[in-house]
Protein backbone atom coordinates (compact mmCIF):
# COMPACT_ATOMS: atom_id res chain seq x y z
CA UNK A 1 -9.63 10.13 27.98
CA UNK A 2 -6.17 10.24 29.48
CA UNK A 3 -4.20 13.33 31.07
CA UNK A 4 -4.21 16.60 28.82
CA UNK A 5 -1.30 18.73 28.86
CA UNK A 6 -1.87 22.70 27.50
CA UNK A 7 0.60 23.72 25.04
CA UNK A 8 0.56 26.83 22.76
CA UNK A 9 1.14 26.05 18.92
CA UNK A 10 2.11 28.56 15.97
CA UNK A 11 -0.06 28.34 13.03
CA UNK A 12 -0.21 30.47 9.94
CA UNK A 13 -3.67 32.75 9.50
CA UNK A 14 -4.71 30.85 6.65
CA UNK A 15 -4.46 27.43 7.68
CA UNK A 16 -5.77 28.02 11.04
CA UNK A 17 -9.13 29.34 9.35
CA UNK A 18 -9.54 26.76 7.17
CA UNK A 19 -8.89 23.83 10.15
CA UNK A 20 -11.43 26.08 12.24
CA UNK A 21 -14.20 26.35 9.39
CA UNK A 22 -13.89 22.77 8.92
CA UNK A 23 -14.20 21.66 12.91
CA UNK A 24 -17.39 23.95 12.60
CA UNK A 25 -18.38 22.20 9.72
CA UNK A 26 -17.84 18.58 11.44
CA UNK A 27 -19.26 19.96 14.76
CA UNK A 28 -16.13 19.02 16.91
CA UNK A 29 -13.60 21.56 18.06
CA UNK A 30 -10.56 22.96 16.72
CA UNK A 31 -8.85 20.66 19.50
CA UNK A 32 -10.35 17.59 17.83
CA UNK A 33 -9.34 17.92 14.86
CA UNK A 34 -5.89 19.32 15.58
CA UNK A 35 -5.65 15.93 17.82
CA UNK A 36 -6.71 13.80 15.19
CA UNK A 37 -5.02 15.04 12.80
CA UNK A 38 -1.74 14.45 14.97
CA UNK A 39 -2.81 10.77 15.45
CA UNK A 40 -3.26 10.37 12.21
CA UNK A 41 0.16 11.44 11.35
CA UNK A 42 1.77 9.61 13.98
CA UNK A 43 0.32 6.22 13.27
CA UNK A 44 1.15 6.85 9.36
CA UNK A 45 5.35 7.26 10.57
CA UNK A 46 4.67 3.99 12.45
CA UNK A 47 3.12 2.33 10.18
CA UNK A 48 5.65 3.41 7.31
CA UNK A 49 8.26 0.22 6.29
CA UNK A 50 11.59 1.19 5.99
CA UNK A 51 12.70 0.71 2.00
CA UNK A 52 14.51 -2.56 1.23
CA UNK A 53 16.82 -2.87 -1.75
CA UNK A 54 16.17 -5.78 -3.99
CA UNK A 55 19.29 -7.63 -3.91
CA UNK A 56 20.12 -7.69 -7.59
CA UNK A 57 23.78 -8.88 -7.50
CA UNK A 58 24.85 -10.77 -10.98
CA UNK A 59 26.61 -14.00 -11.12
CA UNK A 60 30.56 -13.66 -10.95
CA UNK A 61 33.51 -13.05 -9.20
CA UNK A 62 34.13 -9.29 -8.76
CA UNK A 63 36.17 -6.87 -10.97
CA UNK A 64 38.89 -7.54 -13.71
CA UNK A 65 41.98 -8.11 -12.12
CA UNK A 66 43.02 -4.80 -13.31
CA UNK A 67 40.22 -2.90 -11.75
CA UNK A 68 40.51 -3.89 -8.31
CA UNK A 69 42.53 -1.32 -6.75
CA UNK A 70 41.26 1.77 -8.95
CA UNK A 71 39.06 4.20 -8.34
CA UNK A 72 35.64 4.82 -9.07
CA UNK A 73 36.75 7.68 -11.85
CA UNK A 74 39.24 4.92 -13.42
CA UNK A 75 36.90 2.61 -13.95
CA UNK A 76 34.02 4.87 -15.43
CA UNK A 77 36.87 6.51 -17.64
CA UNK A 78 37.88 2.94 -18.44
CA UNK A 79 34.27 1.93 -19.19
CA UNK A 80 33.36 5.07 -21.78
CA UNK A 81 36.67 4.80 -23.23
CA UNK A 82 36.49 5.22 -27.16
CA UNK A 83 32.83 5.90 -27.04
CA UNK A 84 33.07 9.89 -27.49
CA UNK A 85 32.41 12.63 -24.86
């Protein structure tokens, strides 16, 4: 085991029975499980992979002439034009 370091955490009634019920229940100590439940976080925010967007670009060369210097509002009006709403 390496160094330990005391600390005082804030944990709600509830939740602190339950996780001290269940250490009981798994004959370790509140400490334990409190520690492995830490590691267990940890490694799963290592372990996450950053989200990649599929690159799902179309075939072309950019907007209409006549698009490229509006706005984003111009072009949606443009696009729903004489379709209601």
């Amino acid at each position: 085991m390496g160094n330990h370091m005391k600390t005082t955490i804030e944990i709600s009634d509830p939740l602190l029975q339950r996780a001290k019920r269940l250490a009981s229940e798994r004959g370790t100590t509140l400490r334990e499980l409190v520690e492995a439940g830490l590691r267990r976080v940890l490694e799963d925010e290592v372990s996450a992979k950053a989200f990649v967007l599929r690159d799902l670009r179309v075939a072309g060369s950019g907007l209409q002439t006549e698009f490229q210097s509006a706005s984003w509002a111009q072009i949606r009006d443009a696009a729903y034009d004489g379709r209601g709403a």
